[in-house]
PDB file of N, CA and C in Angstrom:
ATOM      1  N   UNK A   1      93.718 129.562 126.553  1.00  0.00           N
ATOM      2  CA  UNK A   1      93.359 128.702 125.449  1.00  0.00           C
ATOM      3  C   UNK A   1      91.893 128.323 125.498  1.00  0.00           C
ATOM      4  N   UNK A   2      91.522 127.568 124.651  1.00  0.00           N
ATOM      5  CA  UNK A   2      90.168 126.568 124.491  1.00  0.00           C
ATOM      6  C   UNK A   2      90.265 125.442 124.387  1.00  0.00           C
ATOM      7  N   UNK A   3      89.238 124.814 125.021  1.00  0.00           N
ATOM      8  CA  UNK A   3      88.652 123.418 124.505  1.00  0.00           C
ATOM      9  C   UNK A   3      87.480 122.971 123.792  1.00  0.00           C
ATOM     10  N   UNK A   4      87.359 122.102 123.111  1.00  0.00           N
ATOM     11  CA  UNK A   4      86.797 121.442 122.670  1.00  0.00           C
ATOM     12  C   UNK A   4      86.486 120.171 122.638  1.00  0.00           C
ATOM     13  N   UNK A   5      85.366 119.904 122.071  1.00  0.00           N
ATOM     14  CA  UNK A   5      84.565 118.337 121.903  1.00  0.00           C
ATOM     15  C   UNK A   5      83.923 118.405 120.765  1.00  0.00           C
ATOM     16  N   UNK A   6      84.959 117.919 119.930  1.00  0.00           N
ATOM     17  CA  UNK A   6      84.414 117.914 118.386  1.00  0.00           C
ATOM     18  C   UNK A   6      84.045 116.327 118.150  1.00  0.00           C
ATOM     19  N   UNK A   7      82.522 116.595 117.720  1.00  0.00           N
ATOM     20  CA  UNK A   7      81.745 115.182 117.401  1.00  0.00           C
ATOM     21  C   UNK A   7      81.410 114.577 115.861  1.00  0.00           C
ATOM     22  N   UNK A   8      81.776 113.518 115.803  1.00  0.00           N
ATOM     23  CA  UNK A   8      81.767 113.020 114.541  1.00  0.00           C
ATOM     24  C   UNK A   8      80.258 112.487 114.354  1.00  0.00           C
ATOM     25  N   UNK A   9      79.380 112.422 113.577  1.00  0.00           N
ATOM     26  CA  UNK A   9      78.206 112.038 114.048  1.00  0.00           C
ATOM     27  C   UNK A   9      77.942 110.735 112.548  1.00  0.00           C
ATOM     28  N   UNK A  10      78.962 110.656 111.825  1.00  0.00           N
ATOM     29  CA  UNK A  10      78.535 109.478 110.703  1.00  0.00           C
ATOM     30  C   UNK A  10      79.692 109.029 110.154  1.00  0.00           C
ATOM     31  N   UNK A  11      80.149 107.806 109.880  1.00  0.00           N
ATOM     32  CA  UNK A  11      81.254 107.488 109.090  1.00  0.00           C
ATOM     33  C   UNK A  11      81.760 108.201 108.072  1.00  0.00           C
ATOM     34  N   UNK A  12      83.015 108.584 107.554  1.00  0.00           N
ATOM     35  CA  UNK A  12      83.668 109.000 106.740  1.00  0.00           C
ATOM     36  C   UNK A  12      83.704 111.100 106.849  1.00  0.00           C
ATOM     37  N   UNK A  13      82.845 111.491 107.749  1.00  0.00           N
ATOM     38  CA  UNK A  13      82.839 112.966 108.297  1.00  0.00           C
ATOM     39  C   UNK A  13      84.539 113.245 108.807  1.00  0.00           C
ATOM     40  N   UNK A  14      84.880 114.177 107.818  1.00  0.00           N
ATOM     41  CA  UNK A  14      86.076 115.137 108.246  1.00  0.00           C
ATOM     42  C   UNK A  14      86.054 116.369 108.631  1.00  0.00           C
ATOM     43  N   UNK A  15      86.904 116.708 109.760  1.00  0.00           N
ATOM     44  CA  UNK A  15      86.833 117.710 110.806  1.00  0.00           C
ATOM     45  C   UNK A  15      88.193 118.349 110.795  1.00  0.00           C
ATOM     46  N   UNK A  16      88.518 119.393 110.732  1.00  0.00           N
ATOM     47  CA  UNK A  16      89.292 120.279 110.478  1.00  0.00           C
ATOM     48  C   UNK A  16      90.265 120.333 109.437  1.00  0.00           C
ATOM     49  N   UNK A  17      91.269 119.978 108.332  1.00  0.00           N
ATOM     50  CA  UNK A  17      91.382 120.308 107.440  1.00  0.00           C
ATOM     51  C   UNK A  17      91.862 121.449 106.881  1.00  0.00           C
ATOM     52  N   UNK A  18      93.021 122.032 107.893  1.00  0.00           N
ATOM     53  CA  UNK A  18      93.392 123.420 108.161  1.00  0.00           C
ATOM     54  C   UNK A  18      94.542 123.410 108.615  1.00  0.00           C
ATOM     55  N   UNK A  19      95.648 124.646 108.856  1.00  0.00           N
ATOM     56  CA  UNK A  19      96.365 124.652 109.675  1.00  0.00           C
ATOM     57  C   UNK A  19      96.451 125.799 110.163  1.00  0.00           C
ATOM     58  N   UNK A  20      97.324 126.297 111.243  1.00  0.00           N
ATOM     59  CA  UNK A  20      97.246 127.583 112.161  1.00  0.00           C
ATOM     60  C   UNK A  20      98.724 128.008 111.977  1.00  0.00           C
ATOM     61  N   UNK A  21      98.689 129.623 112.125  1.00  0.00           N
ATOM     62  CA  UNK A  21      99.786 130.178 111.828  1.00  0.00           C
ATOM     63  C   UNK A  21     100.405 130.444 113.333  1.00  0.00           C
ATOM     64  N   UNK A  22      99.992 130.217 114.413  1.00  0.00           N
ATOM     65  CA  UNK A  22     100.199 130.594 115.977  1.00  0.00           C
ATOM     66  C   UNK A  22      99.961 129.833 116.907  1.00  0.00           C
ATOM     67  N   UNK A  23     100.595 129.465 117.646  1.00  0.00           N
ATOM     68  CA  UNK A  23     100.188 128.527 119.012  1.00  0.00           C
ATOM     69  C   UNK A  23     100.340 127.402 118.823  1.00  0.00           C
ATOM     70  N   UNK A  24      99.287 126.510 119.428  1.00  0.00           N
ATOM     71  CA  UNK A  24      99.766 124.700 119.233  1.00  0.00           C
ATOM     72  C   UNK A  24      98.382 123.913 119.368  1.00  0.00           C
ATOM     73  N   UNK A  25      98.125 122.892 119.671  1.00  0.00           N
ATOM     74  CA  UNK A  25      96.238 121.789 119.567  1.00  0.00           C
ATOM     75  C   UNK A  25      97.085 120.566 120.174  1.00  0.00           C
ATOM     76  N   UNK A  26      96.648 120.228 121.125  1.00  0.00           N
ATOM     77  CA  UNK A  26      96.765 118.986 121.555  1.00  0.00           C
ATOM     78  C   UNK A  26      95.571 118.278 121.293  1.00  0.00           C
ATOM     79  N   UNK A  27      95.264 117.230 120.759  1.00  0.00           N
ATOM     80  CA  UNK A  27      94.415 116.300 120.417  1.00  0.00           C
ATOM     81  C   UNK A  27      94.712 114.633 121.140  1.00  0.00           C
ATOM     82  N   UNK A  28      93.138 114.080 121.684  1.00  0.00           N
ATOM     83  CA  UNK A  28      92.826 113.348 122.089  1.00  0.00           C
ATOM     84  C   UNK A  28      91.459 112.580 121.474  1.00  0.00           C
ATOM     85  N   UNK A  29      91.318 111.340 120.930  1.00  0.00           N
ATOM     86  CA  UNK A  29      90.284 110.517 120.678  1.00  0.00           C
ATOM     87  C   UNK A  29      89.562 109.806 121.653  1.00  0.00           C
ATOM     88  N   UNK A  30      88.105 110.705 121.989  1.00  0.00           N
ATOM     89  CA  UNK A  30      87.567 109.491 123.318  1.00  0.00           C
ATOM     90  C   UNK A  30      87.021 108.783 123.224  1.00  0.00           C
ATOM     91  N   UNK A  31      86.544 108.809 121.680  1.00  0.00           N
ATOM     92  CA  UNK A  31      85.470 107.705 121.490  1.00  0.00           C
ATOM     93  C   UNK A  31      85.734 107.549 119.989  1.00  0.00           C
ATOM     94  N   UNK A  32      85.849 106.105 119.624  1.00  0.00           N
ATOM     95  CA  UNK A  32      85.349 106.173 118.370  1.00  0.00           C
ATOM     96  C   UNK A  32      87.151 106.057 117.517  1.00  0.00           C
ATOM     97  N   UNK A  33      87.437 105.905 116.262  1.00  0.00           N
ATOM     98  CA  UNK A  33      88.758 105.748 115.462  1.00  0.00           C
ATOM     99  C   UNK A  33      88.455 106.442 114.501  1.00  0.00           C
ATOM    100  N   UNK A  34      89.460 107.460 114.169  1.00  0.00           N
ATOM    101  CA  UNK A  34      90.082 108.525 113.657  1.00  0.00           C
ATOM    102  C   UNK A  34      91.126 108.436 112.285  1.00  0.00           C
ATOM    103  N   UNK A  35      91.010 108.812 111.820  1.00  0.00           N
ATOM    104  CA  UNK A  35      92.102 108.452 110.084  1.00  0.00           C
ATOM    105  C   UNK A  35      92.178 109.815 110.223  1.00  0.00           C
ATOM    106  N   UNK A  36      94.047 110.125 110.838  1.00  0.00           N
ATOM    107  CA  UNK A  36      94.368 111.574 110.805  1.00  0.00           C
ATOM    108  C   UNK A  36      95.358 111.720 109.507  1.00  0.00           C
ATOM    109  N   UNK A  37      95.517 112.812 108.961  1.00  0.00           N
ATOM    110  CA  UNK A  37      96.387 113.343 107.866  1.00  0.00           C
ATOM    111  C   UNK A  37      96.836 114.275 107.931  1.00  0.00           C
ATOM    112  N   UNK A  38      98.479 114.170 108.510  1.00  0.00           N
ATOM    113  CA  UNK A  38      99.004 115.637 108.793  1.00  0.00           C
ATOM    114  C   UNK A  38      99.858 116.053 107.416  1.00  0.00           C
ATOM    115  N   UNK A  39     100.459 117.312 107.012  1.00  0.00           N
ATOM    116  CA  UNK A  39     101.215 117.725 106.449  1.00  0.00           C
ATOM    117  C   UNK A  39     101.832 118.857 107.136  1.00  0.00           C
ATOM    118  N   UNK A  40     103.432 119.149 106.716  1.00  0.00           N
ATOM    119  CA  UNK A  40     103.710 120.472 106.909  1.00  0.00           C
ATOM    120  C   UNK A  40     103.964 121.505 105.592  1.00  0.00           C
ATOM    121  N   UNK A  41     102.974 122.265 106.172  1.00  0.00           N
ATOM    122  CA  UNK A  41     102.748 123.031 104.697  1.00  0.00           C
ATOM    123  C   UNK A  41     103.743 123.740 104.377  1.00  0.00           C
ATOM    124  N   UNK A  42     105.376 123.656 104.763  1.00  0.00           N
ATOM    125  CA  UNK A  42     106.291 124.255 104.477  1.00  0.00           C
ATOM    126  C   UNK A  42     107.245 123.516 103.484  1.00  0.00           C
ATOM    127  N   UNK A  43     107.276 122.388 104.127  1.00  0.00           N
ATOM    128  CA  UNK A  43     108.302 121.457 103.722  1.00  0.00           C
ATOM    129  C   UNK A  43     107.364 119.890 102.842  1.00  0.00           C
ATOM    130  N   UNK A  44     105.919 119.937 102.830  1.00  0.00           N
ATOM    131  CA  UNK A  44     105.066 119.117 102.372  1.00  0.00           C
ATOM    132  C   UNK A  44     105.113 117.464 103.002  1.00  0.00           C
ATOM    133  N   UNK A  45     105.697 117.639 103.786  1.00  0.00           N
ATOM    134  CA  UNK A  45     106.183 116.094 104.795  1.00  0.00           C
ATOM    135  C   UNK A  45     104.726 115.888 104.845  1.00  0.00           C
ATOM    136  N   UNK A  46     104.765 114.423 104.932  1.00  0.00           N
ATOM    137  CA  UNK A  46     102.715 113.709 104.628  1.00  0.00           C
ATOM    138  C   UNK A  46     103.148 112.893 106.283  1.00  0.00           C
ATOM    139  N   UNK A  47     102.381 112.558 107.142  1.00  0.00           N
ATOM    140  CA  UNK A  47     102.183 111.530 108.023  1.00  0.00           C
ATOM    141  C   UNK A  47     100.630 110.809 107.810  1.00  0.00           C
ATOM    142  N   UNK A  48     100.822 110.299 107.853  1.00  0.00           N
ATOM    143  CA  UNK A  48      98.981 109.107 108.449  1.00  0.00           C
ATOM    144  C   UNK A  48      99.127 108.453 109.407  1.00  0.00           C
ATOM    145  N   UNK A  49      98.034 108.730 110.156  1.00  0.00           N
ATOM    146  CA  UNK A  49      98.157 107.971 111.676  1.00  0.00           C
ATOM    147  C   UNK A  49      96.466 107.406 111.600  1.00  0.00           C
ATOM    148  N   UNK A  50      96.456 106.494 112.733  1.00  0.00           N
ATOM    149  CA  UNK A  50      95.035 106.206 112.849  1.00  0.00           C
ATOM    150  C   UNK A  50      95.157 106.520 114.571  1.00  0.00           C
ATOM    151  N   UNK A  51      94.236 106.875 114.853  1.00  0.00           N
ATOM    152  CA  UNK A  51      94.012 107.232 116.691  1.00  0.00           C
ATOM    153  C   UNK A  51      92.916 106.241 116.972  1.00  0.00           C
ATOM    154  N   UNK A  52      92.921 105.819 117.990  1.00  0.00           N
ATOM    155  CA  UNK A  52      91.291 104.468 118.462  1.00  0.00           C
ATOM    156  C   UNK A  52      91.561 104.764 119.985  1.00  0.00           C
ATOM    157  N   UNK A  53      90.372 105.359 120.525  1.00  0.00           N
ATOM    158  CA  UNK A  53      90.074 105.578 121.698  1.00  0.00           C
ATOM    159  C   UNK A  53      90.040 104.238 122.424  1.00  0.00           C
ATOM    160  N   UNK A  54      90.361 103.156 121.808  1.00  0.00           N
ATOM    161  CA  UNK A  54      90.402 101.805 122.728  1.00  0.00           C
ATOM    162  C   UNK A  54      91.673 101.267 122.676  1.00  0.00           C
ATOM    163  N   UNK A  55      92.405 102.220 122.226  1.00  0.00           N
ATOM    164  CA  UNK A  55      93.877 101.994 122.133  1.00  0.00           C
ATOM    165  C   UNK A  55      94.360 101.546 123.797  1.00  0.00           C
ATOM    166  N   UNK A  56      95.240 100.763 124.452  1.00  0.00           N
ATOM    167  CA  UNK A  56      95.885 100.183 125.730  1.00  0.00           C
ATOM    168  C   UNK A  56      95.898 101.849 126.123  1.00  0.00           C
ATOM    169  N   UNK A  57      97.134 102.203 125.441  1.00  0.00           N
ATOM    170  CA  UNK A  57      97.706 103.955 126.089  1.00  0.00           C
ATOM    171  C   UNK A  57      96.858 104.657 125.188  1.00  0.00           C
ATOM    172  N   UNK A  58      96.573 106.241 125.634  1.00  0.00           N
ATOM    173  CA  UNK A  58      95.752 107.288 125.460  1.00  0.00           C
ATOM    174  C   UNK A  58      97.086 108.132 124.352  1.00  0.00           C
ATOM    175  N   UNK A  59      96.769 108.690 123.374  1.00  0.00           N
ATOM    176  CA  UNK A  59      97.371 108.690 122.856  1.00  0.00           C
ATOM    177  C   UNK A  59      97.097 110.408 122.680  1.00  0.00           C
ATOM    178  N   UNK A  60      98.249 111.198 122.605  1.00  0.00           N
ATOM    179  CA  UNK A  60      97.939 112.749 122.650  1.00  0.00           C
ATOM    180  C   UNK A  60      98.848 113.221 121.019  1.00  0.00           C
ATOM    181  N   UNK A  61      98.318 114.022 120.595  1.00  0.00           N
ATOM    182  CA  UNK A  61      98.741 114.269 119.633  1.00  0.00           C
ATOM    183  C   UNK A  61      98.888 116.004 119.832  1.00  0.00           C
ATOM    184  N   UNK A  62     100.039 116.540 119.663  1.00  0.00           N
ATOM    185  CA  UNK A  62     100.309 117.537 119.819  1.00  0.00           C
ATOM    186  C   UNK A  62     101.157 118.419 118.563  1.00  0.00           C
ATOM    187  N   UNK A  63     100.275 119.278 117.908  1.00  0.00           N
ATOM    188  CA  UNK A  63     100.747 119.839 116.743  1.00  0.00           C
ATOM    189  C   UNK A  63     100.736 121.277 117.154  1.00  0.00           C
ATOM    190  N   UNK A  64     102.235 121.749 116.189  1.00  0.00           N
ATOM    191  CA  UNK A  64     102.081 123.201 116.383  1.00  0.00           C
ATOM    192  C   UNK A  64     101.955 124.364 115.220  1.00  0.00           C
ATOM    193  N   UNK A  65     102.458 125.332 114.831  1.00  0.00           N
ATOM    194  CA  UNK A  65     102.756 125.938 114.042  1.00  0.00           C
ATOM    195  C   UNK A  65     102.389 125.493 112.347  1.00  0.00           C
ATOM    196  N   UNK A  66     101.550 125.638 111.288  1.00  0.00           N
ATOM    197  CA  UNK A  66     102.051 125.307 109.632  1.00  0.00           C
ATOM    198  C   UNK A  66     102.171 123.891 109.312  1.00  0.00           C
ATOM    199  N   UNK A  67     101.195 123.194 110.366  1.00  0.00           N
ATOM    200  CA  UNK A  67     100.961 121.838 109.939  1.00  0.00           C
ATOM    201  C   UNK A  67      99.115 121.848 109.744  1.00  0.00           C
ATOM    202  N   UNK A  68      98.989 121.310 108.587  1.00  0.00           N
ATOM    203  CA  UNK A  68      98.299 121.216 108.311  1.00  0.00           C
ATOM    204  C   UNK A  68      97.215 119.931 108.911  1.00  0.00           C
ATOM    205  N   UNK A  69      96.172 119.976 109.080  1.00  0.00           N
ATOM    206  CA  UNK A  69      95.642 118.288 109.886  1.00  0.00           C
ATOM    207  C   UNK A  69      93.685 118.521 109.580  1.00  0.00           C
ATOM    208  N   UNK A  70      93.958 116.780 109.236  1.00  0.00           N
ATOM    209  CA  UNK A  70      92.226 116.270 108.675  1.00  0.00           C
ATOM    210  C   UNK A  70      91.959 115.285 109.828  1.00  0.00           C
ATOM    211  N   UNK A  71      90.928 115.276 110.396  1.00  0.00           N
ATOM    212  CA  UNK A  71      90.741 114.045 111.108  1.00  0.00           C
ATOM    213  C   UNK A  71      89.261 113.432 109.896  1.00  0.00           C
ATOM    214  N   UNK A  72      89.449 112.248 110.089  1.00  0.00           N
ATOM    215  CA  UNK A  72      88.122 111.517 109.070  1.00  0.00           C
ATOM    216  C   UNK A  72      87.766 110.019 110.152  1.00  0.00           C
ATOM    217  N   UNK A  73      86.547 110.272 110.240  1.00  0.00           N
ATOM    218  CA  UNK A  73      85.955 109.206 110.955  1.00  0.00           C
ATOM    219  C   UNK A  73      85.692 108.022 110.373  1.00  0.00           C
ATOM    220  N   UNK A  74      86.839 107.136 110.885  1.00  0.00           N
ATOM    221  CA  UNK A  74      86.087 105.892 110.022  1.00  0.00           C
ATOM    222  C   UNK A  74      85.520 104.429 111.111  1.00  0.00           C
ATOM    223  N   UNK A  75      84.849 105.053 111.804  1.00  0.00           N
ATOM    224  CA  UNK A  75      83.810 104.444 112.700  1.00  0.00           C
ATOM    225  C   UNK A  75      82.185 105.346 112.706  1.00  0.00           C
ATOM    226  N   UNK A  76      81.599 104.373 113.655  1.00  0.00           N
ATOM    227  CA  UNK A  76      80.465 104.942 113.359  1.00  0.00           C
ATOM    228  C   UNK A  76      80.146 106.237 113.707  1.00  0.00           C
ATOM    229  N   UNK A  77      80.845 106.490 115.127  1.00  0.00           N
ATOM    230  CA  UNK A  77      80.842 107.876 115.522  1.00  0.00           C
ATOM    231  C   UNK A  77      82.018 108.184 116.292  1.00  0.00           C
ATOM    232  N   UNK A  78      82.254 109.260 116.618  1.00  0.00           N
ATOM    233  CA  UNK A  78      83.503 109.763 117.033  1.00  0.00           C
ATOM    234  C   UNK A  78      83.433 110.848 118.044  1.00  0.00           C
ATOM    235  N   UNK A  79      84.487 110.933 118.952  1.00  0.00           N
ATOM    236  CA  UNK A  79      84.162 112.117 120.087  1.00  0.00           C
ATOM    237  C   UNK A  79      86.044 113.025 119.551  1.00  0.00           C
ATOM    238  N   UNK A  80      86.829 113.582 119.458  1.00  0.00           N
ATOM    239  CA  UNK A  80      87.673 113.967 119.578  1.00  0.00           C
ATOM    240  C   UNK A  80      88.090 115.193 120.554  1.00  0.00           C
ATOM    241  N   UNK A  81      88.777 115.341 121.351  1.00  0.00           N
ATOM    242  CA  UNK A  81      89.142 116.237 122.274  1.00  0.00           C
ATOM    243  C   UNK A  81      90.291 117.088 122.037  1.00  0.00           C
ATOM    244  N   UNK A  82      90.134 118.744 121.587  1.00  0.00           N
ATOM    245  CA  UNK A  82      90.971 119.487 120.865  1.00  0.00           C
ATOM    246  C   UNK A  82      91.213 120.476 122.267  1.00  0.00           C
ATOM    247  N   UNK A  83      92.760 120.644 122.863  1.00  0.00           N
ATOM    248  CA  UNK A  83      92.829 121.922 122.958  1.00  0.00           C
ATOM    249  C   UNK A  83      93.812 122.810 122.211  1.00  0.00           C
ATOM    250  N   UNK A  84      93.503 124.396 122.289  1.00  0.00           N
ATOM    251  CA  UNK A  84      93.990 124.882 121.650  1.00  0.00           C
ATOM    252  C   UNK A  84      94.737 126.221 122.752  1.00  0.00           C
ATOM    253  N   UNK A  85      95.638 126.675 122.227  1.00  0.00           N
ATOM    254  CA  UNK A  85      96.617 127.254 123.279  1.00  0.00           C
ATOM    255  C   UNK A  85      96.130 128.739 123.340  1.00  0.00           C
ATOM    256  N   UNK A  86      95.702 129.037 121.970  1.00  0.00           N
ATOM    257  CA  UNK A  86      94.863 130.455 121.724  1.00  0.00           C
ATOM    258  C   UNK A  86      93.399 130.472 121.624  1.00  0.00           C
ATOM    259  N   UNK A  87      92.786 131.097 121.522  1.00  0.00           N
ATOM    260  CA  UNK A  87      90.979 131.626 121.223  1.00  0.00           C
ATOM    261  C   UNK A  87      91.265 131.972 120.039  1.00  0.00           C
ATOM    262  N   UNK A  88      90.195 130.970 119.663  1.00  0.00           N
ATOM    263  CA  UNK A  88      89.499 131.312 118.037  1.00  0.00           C
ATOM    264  C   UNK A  88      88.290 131.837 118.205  1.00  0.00           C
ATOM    265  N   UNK A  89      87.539 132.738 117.272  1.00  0.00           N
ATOM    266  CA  UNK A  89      86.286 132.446 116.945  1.00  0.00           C
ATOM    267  C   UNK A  89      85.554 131.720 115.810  1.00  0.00           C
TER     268      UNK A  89
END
């Protein structure tokens, strides 16, 4: 797999906005609060979550297969921590 350190660098910046046909993304917020928006693009099920890296517990978010997901920064800046089970380019 891969990792990542996807950086939010200004309020209201959205970062991925996609979904994957293979594998899975575990996601982590290290810095900074997150306005996530999942769907499953099969069945159109909506979730909203908010993630805050100052949350008590660390909070992992683990998506797999035909879900669709936006992260949107609504702090000043943001660190998010993506892995992914496959290599993209």
């Amino acid at each position: 797999g891969q990792i990542y350190f996807v950086t939010f660098e200004a309020p209201r910046q959205i970062r991925g906005n996609h979904y994957h046909t293979h594998g899975f993304e575990v996601f982590g917020v290290l810095h900074g609060v997150l306005e996530v928006a999942l769907e499953d693009v099969n069945t159109k099920e909506r979730v909203d979550m908010i993630l805050d890296a100052d949350d008590q517990l660390f909070t992992r978010l683990t998506l797999g297969t035909y879900v669709a997901h936006a992260f949107r920064n609504i702090s000043p800046t943001a660190i998010l921590l993506d892995y992914c089970s496959h290599q993209y380019n």
